[in-house]
PDB file of N, CA and C in Angstrom:
ATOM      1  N   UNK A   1      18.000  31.995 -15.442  1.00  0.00           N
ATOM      2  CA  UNK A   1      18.325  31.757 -14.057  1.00  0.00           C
ATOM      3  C   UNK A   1      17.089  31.916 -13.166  1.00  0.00           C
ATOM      4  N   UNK A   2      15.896  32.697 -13.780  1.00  0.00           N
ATOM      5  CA  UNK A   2      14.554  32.527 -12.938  1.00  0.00           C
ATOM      6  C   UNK A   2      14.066  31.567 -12.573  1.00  0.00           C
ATOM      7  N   UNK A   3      13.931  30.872 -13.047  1.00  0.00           N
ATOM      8  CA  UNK A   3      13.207  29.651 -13.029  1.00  0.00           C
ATOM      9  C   UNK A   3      14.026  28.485 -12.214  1.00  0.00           C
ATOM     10  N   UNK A   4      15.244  28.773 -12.159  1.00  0.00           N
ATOM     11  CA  UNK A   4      16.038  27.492 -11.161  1.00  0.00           C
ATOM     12  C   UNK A   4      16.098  28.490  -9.799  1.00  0.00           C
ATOM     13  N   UNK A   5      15.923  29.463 -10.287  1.00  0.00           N
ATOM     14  CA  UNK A   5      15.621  30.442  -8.198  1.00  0.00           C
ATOM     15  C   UNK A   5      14.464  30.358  -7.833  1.00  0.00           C
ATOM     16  N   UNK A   6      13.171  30.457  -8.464  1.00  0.00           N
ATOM     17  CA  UNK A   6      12.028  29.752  -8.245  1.00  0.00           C
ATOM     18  C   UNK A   6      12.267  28.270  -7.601  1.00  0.00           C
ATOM     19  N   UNK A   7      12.605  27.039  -8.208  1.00  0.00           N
ATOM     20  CA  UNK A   7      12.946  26.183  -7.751  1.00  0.00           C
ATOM     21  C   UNK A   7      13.601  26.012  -6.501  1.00  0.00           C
ATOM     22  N   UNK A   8      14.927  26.315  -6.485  1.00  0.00           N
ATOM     23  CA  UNK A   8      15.516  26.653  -5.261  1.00  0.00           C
ATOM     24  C   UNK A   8      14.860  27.419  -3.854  1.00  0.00           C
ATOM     25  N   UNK A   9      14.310  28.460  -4.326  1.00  0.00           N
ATOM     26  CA  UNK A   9      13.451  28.867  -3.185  1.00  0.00           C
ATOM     27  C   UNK A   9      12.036  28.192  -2.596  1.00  0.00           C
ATOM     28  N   UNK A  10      11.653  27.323  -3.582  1.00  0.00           N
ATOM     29  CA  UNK A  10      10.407  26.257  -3.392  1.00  0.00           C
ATOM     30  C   UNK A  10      11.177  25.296  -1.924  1.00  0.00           C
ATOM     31  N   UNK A  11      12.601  24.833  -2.657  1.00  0.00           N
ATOM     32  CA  UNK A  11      12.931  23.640  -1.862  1.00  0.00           C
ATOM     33  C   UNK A  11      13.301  24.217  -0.727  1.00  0.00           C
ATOM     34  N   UNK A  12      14.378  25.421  -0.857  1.00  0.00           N
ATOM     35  CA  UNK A  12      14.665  25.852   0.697  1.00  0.00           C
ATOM     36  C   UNK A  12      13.108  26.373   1.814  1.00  0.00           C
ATOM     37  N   UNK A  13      12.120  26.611   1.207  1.00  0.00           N
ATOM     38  CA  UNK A  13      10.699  26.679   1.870  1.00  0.00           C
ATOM     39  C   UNK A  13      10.489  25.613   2.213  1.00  0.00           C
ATOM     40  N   UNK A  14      10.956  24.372   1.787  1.00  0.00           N
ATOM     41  CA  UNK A  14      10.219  22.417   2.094  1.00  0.00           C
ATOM     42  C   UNK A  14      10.976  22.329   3.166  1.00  0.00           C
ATOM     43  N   UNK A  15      12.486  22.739   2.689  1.00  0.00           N
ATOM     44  CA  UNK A  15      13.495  22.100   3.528  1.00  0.00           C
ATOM     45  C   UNK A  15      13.121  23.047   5.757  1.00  0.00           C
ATOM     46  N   UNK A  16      12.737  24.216   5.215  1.00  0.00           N
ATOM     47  CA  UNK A  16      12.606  24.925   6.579  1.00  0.00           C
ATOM     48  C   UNK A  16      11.560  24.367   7.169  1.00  0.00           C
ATOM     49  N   UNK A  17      10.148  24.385   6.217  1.00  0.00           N
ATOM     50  CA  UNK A  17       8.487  23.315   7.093  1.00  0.00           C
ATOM     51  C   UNK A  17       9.088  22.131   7.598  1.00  0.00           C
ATOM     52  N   UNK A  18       9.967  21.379   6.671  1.00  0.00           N
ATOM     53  CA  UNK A  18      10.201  20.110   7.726  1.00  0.00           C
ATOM     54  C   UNK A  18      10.955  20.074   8.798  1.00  0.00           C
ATOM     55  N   UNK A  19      11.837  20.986   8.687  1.00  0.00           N
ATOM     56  CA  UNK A  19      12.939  21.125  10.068  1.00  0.00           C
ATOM     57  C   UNK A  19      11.769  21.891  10.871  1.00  0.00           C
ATOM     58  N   UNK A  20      11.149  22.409  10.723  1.00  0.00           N
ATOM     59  CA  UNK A  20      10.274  23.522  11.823  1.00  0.00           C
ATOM     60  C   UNK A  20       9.681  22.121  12.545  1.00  0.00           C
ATOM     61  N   UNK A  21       8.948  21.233  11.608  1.00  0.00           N
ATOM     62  CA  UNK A  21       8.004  20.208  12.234  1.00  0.00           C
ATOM     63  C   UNK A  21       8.702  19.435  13.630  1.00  0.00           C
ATOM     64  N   UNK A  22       9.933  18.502  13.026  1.00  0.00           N
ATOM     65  CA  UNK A  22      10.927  18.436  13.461  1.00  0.00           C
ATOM     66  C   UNK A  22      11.022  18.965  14.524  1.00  0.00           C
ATOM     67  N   UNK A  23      11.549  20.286  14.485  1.00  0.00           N
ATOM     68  CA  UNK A  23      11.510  20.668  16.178  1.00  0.00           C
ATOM     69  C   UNK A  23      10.630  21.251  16.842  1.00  0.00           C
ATOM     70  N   UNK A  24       9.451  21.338  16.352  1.00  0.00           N
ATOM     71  CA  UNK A  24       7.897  21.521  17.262  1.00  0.00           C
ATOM     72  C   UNK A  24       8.043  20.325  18.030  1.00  0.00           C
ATOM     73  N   UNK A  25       7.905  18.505  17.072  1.00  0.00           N
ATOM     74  CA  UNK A  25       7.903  17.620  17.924  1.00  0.00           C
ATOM     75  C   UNK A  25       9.050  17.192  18.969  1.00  0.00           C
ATOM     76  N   UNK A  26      10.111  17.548  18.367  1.00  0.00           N
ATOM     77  CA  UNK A  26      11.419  17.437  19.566  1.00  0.00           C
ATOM     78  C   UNK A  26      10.822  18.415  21.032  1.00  0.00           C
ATOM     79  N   UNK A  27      10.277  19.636  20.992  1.00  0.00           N
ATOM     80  CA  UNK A  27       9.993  20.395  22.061  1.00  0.00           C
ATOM     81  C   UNK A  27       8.867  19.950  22.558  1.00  0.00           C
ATOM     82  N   UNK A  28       7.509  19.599  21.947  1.00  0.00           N
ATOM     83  CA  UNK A  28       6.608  18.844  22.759  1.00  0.00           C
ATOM     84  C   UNK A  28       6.954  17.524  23.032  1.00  0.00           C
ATOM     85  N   UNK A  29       7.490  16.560  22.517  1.00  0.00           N
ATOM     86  CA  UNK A  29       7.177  15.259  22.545  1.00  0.00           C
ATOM     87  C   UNK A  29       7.743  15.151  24.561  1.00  0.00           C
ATOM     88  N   UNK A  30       7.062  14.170  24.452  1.00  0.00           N
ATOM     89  CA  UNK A  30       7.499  13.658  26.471  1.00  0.00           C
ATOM     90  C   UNK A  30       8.719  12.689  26.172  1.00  0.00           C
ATOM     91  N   UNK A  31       9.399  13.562  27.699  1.00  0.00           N
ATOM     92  CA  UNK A  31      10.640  12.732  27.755  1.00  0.00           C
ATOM     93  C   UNK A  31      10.444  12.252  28.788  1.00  0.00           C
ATOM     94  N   UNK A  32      11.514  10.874  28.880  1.00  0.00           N
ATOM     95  CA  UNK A  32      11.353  10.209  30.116  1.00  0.00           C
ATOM     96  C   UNK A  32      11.567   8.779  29.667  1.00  0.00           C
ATOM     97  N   UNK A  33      10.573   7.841  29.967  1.00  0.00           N
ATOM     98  CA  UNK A  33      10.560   6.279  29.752  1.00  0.00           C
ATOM     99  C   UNK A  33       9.746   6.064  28.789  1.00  0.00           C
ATOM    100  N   UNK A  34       9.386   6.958  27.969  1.00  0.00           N
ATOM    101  CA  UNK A  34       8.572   6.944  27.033  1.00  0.00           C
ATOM    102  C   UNK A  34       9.605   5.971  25.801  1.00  0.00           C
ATOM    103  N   UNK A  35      10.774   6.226  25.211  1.00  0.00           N
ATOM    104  CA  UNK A  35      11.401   5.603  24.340  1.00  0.00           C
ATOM    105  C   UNK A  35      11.421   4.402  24.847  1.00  0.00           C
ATOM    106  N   UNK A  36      11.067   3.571  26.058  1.00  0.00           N
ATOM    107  CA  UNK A  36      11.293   1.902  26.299  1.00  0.00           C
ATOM    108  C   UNK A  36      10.063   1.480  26.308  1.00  0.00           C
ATOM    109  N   UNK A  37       9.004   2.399  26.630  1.00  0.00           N
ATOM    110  CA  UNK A  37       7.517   1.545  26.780  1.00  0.00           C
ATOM    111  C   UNK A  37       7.097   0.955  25.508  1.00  0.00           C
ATOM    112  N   UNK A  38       6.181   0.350  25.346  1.00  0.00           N
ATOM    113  CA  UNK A  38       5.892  -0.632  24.507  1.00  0.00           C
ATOM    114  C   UNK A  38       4.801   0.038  23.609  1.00  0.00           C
ATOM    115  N   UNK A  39       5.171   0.058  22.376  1.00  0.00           N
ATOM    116  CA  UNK A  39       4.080   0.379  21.578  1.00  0.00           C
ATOM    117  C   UNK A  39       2.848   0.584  21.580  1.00  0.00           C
ATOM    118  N   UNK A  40       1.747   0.714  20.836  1.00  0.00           N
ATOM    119  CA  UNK A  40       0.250   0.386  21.314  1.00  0.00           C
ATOM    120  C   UNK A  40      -0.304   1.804  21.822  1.00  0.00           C
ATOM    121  N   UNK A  41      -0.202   2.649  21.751  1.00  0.00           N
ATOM    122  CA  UNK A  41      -0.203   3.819  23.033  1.00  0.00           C
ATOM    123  C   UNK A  41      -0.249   3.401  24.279  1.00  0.00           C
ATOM    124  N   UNK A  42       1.324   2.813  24.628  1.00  0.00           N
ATOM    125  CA  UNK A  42       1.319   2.628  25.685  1.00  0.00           C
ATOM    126  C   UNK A  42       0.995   1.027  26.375  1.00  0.00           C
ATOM    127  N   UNK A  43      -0.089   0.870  26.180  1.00  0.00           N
ATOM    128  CA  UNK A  43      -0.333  -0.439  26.400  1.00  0.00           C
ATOM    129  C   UNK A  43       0.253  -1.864  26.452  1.00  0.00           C
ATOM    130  N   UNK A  44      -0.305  -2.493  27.577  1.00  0.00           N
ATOM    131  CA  UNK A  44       0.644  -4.045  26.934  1.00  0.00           C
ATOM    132  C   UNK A  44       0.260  -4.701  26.000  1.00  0.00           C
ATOM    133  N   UNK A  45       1.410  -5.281  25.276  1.00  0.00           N
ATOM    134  CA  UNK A  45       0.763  -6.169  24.078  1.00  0.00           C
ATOM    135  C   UNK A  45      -0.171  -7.225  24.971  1.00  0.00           C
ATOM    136  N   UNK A  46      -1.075  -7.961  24.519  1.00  0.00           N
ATOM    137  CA  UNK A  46      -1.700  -8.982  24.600  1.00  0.00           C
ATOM    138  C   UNK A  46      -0.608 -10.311  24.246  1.00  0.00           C
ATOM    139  N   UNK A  47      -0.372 -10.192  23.100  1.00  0.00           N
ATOM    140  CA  UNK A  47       0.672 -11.545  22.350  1.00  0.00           C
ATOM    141  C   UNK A  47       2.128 -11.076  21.986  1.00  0.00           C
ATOM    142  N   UNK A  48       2.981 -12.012  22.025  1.00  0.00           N
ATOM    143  CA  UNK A  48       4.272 -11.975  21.472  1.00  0.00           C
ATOM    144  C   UNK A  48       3.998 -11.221  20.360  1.00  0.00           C
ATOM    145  N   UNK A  49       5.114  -9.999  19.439  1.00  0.00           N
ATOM    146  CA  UNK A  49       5.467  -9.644  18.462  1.00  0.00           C
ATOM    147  C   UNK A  49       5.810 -10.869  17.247  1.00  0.00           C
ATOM    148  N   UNK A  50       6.125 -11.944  17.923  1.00  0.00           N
ATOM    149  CA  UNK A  50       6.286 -13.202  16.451  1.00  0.00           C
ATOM    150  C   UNK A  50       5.228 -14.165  16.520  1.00  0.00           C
ATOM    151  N   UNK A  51       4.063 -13.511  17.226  1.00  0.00           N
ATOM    152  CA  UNK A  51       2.613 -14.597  17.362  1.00  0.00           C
ATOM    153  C   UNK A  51       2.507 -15.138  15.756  1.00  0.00           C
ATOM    154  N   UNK A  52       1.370 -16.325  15.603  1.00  0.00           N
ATOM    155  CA  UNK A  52       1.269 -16.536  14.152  1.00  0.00           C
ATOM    156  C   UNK A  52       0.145 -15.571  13.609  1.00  0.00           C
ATOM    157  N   UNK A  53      -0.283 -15.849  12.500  1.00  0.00           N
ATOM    158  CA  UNK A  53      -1.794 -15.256  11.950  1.00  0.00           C
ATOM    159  C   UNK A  53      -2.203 -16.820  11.879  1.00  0.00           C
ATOM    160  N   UNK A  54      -3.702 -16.363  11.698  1.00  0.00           N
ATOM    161  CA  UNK A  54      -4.493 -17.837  11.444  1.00  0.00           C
ATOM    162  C   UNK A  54      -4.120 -17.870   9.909  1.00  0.00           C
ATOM    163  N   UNK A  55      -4.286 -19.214   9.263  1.00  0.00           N
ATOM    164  CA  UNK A  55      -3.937 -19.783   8.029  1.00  0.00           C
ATOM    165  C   UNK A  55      -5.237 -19.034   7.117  1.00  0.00           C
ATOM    166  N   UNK A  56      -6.182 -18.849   7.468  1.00  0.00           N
ATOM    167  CA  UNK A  56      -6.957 -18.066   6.362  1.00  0.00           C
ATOM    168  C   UNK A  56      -6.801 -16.575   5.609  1.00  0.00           C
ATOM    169  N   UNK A  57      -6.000 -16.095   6.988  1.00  0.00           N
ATOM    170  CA  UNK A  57      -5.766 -14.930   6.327  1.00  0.00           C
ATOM    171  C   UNK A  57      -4.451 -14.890   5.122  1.00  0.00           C
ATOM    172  N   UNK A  58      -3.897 -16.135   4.762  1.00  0.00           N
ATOM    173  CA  UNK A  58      -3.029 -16.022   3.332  1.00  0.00           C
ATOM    174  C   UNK A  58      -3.579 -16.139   2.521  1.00  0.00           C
ATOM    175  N   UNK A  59      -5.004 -16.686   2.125  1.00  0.00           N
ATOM    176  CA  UNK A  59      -5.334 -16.931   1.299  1.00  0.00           C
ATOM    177  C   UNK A  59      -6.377 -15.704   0.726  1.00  0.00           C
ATOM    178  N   UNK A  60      -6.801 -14.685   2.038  1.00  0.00           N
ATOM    179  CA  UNK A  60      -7.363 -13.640   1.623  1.00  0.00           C
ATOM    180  C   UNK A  60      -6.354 -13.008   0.950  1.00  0.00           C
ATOM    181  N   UNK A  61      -5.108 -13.120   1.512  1.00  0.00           N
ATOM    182  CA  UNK A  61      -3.775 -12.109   1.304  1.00  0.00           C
ATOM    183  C   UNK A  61      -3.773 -12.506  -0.213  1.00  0.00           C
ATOM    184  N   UNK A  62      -3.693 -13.868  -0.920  1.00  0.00           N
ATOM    185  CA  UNK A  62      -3.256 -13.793  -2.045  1.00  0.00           C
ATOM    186  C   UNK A  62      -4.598 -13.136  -3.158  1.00  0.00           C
ATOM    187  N   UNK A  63      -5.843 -13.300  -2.921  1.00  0.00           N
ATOM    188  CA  UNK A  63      -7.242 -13.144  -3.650  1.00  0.00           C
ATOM    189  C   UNK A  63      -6.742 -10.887  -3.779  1.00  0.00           C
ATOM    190  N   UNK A  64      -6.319 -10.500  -2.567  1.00  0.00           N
ATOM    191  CA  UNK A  64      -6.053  -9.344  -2.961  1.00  0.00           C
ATOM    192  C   UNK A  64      -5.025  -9.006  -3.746  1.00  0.00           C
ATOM    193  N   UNK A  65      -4.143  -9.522  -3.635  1.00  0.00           N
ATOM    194  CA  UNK A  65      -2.946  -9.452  -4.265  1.00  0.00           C
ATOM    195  C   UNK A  65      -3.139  -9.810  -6.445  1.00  0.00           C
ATOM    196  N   UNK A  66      -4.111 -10.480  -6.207  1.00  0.00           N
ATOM    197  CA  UNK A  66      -4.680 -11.052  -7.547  1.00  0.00           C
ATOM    198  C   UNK A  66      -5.296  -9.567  -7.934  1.00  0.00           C
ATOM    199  N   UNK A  67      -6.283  -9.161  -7.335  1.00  0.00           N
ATOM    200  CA  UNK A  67      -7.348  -7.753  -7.673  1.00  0.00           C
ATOM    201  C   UNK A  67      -6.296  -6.320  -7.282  1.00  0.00           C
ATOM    202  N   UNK A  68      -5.244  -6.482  -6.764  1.00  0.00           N
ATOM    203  CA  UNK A  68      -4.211  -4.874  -6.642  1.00  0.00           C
ATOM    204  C   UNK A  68      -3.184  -5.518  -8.095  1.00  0.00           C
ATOM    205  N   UNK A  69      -2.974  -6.631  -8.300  1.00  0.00           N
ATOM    206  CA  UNK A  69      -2.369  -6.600  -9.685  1.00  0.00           C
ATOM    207  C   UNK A  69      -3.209  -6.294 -10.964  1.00  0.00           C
ATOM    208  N   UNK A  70      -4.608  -6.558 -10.760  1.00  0.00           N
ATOM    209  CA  UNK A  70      -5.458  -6.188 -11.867  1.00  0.00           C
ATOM    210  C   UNK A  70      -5.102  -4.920 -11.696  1.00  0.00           C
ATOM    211  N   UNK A  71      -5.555  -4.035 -10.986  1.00  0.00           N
ATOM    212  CA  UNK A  71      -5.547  -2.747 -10.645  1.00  0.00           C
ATOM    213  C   UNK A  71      -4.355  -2.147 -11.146  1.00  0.00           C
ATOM    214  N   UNK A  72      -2.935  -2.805 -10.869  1.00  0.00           N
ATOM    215  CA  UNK A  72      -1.865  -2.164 -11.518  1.00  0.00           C
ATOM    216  C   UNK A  72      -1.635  -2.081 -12.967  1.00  0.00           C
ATOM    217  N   UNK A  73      -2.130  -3.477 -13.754  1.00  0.00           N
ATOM    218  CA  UNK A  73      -2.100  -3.334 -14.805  1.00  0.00           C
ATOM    219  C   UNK A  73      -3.185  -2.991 -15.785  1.00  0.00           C
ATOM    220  N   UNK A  74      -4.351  -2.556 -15.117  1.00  0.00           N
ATOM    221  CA  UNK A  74      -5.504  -1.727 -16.220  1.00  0.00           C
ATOM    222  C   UNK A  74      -5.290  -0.561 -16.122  1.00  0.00           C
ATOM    223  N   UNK A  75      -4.517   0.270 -15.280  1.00  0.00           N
ATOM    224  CA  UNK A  75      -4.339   1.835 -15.464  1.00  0.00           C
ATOM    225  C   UNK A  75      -3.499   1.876 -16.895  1.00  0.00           C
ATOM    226  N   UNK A  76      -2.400   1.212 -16.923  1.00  0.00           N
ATOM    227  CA  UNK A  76      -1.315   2.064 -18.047  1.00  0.00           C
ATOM    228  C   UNK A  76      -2.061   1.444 -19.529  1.00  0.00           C
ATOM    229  N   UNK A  77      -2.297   0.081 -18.949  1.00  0.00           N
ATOM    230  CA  UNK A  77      -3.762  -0.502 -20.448  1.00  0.00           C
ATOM    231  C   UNK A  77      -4.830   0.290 -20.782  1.00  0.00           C
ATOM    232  N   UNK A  78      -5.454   1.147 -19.607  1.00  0.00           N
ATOM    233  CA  UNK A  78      -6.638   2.424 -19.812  1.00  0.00           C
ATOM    234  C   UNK A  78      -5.784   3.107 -21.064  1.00  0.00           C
ATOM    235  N   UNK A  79      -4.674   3.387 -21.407  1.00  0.00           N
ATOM    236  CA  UNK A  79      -3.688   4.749 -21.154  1.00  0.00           C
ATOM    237  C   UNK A  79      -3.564   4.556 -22.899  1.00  0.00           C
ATOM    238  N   UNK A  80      -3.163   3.198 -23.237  1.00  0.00           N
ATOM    239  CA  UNK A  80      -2.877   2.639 -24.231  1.00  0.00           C
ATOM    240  C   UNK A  80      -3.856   1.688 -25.209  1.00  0.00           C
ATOM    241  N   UNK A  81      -4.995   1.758 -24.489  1.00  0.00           N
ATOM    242  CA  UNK A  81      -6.305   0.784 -25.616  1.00  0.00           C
ATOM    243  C   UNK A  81      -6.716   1.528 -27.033  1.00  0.00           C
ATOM    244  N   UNK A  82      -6.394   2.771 -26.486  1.00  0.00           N
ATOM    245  CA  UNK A  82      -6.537   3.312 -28.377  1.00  0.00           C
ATOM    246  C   UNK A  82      -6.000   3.437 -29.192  1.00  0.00           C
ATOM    247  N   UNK A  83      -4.384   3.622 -28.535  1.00  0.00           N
ATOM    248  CA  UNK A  83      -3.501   3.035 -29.241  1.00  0.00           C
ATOM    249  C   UNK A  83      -3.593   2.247 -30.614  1.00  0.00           C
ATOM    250  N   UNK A  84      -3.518   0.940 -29.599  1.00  0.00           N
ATOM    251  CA  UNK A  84      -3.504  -0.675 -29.973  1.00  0.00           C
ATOM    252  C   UNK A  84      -4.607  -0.947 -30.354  1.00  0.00           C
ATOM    253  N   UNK A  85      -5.491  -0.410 -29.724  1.00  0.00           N
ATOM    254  CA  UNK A  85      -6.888  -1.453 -30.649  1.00  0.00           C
ATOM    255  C   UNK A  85      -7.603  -2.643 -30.068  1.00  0.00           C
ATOM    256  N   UNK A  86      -7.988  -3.540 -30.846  1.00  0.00           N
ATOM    257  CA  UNK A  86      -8.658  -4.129 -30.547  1.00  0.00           C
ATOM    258  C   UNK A  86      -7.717  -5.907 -29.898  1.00  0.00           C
ATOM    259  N   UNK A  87      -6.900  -5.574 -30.267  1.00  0.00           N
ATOM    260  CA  UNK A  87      -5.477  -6.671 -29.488  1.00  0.00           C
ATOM    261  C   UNK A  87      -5.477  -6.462 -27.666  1.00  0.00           C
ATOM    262  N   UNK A  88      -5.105  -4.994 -27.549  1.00  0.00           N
ATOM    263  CA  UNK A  88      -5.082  -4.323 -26.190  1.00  0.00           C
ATOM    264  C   UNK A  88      -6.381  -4.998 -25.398  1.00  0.00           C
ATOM    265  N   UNK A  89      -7.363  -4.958 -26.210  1.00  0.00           N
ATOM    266  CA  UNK A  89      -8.683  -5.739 -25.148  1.00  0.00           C
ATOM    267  C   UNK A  89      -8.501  -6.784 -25.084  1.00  0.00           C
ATOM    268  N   UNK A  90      -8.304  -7.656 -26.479  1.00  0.00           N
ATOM    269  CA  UNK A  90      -8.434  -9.216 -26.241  1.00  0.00           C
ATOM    270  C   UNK A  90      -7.332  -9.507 -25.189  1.00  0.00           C
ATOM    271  N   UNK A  91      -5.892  -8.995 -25.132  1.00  0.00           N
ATOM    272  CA  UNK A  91      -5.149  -9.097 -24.037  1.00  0.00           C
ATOM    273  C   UNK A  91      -5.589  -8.731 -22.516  1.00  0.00           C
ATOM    274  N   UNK A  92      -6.556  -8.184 -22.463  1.00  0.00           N
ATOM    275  CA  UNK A  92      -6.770  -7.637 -21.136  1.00  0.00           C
ATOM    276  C   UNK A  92      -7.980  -8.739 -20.540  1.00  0.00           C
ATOM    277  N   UNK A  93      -8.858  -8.928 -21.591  1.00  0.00           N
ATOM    278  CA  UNK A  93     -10.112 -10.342 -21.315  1.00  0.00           C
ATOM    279  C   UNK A  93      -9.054 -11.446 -20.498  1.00  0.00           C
ATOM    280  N   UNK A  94      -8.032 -11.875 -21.694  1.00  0.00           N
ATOM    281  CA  UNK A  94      -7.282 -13.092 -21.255  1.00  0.00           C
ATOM    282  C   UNK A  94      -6.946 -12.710 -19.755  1.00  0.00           C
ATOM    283  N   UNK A  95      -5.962 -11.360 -19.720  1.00  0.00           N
ATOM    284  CA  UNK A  95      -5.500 -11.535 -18.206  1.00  0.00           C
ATOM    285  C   UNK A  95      -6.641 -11.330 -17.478  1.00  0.00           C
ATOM    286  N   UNK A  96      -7.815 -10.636 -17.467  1.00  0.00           N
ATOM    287  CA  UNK A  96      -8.705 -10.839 -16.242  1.00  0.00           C
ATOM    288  C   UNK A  96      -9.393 -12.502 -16.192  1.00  0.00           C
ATOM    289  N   UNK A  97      -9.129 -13.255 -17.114  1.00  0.00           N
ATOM    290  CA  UNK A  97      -9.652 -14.522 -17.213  1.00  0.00           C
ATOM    291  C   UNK A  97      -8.912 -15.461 -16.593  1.00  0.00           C
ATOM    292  N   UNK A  98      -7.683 -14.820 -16.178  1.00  0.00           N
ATOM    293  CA  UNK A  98      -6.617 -15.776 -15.592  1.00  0.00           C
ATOM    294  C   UNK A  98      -6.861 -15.249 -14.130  1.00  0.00           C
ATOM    295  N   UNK A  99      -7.260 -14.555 -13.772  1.00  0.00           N
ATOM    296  CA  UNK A  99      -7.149 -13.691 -12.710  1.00  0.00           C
ATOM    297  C   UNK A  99      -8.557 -14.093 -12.221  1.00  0.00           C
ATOM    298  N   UNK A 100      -9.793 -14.685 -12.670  1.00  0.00           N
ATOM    299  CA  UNK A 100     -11.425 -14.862 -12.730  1.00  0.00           C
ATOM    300  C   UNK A 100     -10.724 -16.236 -12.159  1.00  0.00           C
ATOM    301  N   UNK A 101      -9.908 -17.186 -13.156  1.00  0.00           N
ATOM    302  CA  UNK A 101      -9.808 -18.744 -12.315  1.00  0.00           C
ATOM    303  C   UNK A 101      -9.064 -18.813 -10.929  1.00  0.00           C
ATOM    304  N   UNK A 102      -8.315 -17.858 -10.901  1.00  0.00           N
ATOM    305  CA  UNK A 102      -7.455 -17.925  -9.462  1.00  0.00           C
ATOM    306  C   UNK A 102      -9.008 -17.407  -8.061  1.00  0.00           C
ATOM    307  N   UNK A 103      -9.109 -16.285  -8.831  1.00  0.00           N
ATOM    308  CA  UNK A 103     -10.490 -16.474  -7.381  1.00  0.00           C
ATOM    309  C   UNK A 103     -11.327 -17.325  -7.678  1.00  0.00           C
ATOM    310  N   UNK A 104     -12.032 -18.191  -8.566  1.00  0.00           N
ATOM    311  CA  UNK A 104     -12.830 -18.808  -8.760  1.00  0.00           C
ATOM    312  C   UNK A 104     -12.282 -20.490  -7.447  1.00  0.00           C
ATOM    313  N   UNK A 105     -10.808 -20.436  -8.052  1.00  0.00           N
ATOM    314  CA  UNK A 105     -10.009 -21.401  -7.169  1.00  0.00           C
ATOM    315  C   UNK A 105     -10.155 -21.195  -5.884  1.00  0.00           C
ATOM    316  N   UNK A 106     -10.077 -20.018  -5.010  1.00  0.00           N
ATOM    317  CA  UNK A 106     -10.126 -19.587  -4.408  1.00  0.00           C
ATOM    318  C   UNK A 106     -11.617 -19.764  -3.857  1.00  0.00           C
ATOM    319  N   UNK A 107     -12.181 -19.383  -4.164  1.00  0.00           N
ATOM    320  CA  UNK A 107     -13.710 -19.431  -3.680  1.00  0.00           C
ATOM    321  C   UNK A 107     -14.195 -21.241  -3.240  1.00  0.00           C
ATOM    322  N   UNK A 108     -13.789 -22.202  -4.591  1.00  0.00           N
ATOM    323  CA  UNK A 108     -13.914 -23.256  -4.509  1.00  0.00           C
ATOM    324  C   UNK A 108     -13.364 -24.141  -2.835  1.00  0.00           C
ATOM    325  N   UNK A 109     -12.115 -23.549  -2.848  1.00  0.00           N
ATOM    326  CA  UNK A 109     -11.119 -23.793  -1.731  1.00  0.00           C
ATOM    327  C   UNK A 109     -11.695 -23.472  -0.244  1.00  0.00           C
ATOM    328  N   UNK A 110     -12.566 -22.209  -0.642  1.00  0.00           N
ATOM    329  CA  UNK A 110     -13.529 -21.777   0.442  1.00  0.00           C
ATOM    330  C   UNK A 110     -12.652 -20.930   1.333  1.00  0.00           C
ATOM    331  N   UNK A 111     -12.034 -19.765   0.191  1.00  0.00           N
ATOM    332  CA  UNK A 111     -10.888 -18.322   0.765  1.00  0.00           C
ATOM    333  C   UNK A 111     -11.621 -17.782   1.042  1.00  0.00           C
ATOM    334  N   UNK A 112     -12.905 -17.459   0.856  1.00  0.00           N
ATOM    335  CA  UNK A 112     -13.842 -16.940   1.632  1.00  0.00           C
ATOM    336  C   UNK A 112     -14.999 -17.418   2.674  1.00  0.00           C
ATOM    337  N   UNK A 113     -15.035 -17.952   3.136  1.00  0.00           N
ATOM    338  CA  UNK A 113     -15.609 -18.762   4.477  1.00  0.00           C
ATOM    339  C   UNK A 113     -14.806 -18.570   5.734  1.00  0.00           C
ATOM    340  N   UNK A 114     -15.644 -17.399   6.311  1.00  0.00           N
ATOM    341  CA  UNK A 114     -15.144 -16.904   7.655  1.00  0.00           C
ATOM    342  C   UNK A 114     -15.709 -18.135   8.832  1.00  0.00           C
ATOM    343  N   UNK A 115     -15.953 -19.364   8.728  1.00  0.00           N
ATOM    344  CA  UNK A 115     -16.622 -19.841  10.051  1.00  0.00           C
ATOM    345  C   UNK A 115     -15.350 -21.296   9.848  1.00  0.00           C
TER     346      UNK A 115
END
């Protein structure tokens, strides 16, 4: 039973810091017209909330999205190459090789040319 009262007393300690936080900011925070003003600290927006983005920035969006999926899948492959061997690499060449033509596409397309 030690060890689940340890536990228990961990969480009822989490559970009190966050209610404390909680109502530090309920007692400082400013009341008033503060809940209708506009985001920003305060400030006016410049543009509508449904303005567009310029069209270049999807194509940066996807070139990252290519390099945070590498990223997701070489950690648990780090984890497992000794495993497996010498398969685990040749699989990992291929997917960064698929992942090398999409920015290569990308580059060609000129996803990177800020002017």
């Amino acid at each position: 039973m030690a060890p689940w009262a340890a536990v228990l007393s961990l969480l009822s300690l989490l559970l009190a810091g966050v209610l404390s936080v909680y109502l530090v900011a309920r007692l400082i925070a400013p009341s008033g017209t503060a809940e209708v003003a506009p985001f920003l600290s305060g400030a006016r927006p410049h543009e509508h909330a449904l303005s567009r983005f310029h069209v270049r920035w999807y194509a940066v969006t996807l070139v990252f999205l290519a390099f945070d999926m590498e990223m997701v899948f070489m950690y648990p492959w780090a984890l497992v190459v000794a495993e497996v061997g010498a398969v685990a690499v040749v699989e990992m060449f291929i997917f960064l090789g698929l992942l090398m033509v999409g920015v290569i596409y990308a580059w060609r397309e000129g996803a990177f040319r800020w002017v």
